[in-house]
N, C-alpha and C. Protein backbone atom coordinates (compact mmCIF):
# COMPACT_ATOMS: atom_id res chain seq x y z
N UNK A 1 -16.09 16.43 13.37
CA UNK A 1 -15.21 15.34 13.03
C UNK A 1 -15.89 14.03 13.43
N UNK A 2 -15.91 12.77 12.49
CA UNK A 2 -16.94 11.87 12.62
C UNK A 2 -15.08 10.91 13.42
N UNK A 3 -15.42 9.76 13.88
CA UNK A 3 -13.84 9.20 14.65
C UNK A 3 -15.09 7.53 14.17
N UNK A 4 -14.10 6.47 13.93
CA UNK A 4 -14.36 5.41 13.79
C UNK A 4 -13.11 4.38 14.37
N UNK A 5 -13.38 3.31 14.41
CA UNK A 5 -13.00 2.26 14.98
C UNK A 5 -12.90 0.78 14.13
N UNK A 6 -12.08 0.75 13.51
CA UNK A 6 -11.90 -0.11 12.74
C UNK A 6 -11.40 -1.38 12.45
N UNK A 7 -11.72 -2.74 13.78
CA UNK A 7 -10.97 -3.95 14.07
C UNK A 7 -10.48 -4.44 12.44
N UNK A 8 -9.54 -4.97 12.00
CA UNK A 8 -8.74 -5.61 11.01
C UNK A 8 -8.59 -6.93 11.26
N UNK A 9 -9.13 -7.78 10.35
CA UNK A 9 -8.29 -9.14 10.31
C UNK A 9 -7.58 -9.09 9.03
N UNK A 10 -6.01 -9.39 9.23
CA UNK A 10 -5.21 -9.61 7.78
C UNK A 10 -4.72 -11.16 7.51
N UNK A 11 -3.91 -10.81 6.61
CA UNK A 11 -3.47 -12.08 6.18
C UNK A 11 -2.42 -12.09 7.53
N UNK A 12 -2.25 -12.97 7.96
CA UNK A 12 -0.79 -12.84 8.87
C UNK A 12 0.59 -13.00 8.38
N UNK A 13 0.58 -13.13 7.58
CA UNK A 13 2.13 -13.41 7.12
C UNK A 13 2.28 -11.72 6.74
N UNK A 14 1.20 -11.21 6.23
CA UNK A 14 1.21 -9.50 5.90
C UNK A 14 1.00 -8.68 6.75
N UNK A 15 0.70 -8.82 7.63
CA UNK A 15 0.68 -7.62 9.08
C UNK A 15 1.19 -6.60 9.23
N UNK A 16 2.27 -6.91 8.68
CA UNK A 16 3.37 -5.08 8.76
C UNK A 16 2.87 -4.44 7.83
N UNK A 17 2.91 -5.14 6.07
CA UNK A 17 2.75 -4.09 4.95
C UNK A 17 1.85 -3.35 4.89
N UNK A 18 0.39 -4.96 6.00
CA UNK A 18 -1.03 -4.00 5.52
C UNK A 18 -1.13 -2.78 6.59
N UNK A 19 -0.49 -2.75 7.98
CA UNK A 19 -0.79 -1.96 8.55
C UNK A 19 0.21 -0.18 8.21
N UNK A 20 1.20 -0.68 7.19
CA UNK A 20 1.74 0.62 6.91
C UNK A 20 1.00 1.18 5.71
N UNK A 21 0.18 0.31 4.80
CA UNK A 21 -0.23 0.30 3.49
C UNK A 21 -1.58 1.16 4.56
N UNK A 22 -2.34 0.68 5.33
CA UNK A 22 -3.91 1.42 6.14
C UNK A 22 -3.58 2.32 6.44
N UNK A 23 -2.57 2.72 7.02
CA UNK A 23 -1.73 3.84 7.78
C UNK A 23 -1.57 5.27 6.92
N UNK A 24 -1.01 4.74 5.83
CA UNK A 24 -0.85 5.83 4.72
C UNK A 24 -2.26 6.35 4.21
N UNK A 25 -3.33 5.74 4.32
CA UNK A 25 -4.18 6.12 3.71
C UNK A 25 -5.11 7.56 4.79
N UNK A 26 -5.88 8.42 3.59
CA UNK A 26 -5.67 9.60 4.03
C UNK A 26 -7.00 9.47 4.63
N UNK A 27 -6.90 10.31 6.59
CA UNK A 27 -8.37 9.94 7.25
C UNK A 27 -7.62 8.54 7.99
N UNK A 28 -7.17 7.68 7.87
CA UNK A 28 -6.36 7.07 9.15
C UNK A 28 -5.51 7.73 9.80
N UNK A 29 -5.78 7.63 10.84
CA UNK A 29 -4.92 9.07 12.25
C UNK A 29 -3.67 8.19 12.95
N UNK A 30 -4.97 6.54 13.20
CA UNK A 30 -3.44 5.68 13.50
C UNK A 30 -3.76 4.38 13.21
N UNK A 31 -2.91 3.49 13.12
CA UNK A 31 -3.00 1.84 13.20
C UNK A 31 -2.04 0.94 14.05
N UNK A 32 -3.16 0.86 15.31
CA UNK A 32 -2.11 -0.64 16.13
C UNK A 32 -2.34 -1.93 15.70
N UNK A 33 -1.36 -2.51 15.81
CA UNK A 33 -1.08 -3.85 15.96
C UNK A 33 -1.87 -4.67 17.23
N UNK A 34 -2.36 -5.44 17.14
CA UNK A 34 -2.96 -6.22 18.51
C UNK A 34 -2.70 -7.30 19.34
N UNK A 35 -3.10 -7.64 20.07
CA UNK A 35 -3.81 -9.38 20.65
C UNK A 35 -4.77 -9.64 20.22
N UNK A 36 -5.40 -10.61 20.11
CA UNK A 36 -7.06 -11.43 21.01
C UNK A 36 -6.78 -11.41 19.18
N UNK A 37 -8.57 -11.80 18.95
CA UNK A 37 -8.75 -12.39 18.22
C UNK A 37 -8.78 -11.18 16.65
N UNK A 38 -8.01 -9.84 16.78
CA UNK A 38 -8.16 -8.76 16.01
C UNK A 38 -6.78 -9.03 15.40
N UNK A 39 -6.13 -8.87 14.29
CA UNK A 39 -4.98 -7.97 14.37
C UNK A 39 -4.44 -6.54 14.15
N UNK A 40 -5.62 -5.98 13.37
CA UNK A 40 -5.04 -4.63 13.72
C UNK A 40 -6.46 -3.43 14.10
N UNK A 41 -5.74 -2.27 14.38
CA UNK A 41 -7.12 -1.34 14.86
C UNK A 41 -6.70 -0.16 14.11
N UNK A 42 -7.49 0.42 13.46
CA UNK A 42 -7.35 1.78 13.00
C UNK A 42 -8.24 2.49 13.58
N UNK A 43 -7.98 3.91 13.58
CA UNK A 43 -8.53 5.12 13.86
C UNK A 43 -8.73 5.74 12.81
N UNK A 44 -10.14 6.28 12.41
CA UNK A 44 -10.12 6.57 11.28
C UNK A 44 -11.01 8.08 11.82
N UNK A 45 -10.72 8.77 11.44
CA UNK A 45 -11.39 10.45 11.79
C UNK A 45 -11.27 11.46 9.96
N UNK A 46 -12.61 11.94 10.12
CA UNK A 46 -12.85 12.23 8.30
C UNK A 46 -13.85 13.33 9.28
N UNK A 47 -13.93 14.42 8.21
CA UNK A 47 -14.72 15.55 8.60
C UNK A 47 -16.42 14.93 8.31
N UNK A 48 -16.46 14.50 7.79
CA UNK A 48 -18.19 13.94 7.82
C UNK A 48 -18.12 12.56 7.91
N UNK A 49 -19.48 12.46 8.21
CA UNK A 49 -19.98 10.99 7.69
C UNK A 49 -20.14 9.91 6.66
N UNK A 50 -20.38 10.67 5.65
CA UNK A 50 -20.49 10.12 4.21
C UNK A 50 -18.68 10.01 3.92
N UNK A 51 -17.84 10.31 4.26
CA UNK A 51 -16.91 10.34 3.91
C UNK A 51 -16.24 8.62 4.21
N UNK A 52 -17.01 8.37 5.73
CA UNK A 52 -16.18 6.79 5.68
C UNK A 52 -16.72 5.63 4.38
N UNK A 53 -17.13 6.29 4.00
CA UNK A 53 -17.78 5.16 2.64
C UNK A 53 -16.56 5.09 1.96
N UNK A 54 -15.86 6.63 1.83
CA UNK A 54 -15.25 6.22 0.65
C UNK A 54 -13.58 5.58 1.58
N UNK A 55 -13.39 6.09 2.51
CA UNK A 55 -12.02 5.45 3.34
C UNK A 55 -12.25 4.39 3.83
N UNK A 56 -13.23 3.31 4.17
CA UNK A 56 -13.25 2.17 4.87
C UNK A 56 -13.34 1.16 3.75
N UNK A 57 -15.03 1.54 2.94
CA UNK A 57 -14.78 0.03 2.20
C UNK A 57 -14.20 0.03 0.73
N UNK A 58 -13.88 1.78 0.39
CA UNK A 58 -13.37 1.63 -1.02
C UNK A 58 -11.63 1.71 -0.57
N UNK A 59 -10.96 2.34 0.38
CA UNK A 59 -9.56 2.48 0.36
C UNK A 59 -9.27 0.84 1.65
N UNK A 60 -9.14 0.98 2.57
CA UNK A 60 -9.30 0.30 3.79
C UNK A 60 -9.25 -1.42 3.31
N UNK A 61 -10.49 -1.35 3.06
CA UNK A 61 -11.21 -3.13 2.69
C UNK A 61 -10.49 -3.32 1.58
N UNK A 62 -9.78 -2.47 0.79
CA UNK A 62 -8.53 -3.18 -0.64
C UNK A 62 -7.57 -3.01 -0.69
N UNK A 63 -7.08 -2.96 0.80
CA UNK A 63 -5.42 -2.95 0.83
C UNK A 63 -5.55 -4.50 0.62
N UNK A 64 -4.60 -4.82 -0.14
CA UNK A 64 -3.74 -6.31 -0.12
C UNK A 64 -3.74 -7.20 0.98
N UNK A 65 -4.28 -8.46 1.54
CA UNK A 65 -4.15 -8.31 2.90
C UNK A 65 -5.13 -8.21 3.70
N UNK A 66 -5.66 -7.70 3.63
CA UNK A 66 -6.72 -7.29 4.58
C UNK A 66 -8.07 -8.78 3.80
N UNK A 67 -8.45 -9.09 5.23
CA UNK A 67 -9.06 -10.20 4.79
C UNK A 67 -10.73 -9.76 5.40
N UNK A 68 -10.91 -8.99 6.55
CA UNK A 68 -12.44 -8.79 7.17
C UNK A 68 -11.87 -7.56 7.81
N UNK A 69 -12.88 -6.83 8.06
CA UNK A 69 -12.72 -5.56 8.86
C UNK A 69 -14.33 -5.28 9.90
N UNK A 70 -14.31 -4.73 11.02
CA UNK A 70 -15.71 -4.65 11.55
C UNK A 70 -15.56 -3.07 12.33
N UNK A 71 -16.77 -2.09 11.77
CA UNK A 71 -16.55 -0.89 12.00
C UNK A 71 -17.34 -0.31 12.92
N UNK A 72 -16.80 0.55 14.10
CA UNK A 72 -17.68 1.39 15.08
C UNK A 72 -17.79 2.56 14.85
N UNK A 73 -18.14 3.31 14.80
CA UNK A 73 -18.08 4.90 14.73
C UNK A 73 -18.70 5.28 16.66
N UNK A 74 -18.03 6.09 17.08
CA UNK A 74 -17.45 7.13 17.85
C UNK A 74 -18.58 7.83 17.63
N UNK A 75 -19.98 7.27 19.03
CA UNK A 75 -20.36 9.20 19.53
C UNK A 75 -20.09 10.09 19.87
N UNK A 76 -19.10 10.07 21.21
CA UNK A 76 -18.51 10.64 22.06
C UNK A 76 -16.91 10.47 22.40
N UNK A 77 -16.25 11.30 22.27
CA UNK A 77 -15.02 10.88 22.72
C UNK A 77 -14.58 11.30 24.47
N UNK A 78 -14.39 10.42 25.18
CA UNK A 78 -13.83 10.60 26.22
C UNK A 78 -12.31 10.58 26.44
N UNK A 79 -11.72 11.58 27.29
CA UNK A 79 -10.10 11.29 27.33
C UNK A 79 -9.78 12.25 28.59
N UNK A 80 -8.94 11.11 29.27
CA UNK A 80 -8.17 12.27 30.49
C UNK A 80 -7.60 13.52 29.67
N UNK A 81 -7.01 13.01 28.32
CA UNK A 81 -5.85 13.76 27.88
C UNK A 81 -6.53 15.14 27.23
N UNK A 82 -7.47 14.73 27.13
CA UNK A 82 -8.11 15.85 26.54
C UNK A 82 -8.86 16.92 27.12
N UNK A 83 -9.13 16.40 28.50
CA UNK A 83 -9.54 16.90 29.27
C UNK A 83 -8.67 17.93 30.26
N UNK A 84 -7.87 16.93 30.24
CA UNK A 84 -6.27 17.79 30.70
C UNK A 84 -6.06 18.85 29.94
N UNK A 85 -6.20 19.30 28.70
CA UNK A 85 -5.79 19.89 28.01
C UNK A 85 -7.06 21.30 27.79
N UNK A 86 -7.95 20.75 27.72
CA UNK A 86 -9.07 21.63 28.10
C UNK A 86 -9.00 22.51 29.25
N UNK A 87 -8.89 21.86 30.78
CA UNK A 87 -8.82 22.56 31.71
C UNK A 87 -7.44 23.38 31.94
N UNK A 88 -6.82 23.31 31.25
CA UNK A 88 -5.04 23.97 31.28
C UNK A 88 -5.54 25.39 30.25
N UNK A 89 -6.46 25.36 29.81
CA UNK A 89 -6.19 26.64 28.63
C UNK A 89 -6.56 27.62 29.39
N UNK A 90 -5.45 28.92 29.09
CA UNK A 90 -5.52 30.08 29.58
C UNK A 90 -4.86 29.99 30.95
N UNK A 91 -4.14 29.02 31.02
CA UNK A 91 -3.43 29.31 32.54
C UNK A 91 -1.63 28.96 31.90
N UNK A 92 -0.91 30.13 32.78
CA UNK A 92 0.16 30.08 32.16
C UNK A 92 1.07 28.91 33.12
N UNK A 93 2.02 28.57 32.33
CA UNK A 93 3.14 27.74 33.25
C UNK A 93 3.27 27.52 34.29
N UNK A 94 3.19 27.10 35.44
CA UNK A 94 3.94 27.19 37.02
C UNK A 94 2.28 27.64 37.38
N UNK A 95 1.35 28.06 37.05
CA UNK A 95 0.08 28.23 37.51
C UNK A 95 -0.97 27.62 38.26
């Protein structure tokens, strides 16, 4: 699974539509709303690589709205939560 990072600048008066309009699209996992100088962030996770070509600048970059976008892709994912979840397998309840 390739995971990307996707800062958004929109129109601001459109903020909600574009982030439900990014949201829907298939291979976005999630889209927040922000501060600072971004307004929105997507998560974008696609089984390959070649695949963000077609979800970032052909679906993504032509929602309505959407005025610049700047993309990271994800070597590594780090997470307590996941880690939590890792070390819990195979141990039952109350364990």
């Amino acid at each position: 699974m390739v995971t990307a990072i996707v800062f958004i600048k929109a129109d601001v008066a459109r903020i909600p539509e574009v982030a439900e309009q990014v949201a829907a699209i298939e291979g976005v996992s999630e889209v927040y709303s922000v501060t600072g100088g971004l307004d929105l962030i997507a998560m974008v996770r696609v089984p390959r690589h070649d695949d963000l070509a077609t979800v970032i600048p052909e679906k993504v970059n032509r929602v309505p709205g959407v005025v610049s976008t700047e993309t990271h892709i994800a070597f590594r994912a780090y997470s307590t939560h996941d880690l939590e979840a890792a070390f819990s397998l195979g141990q039952e309840d109350g364990a």
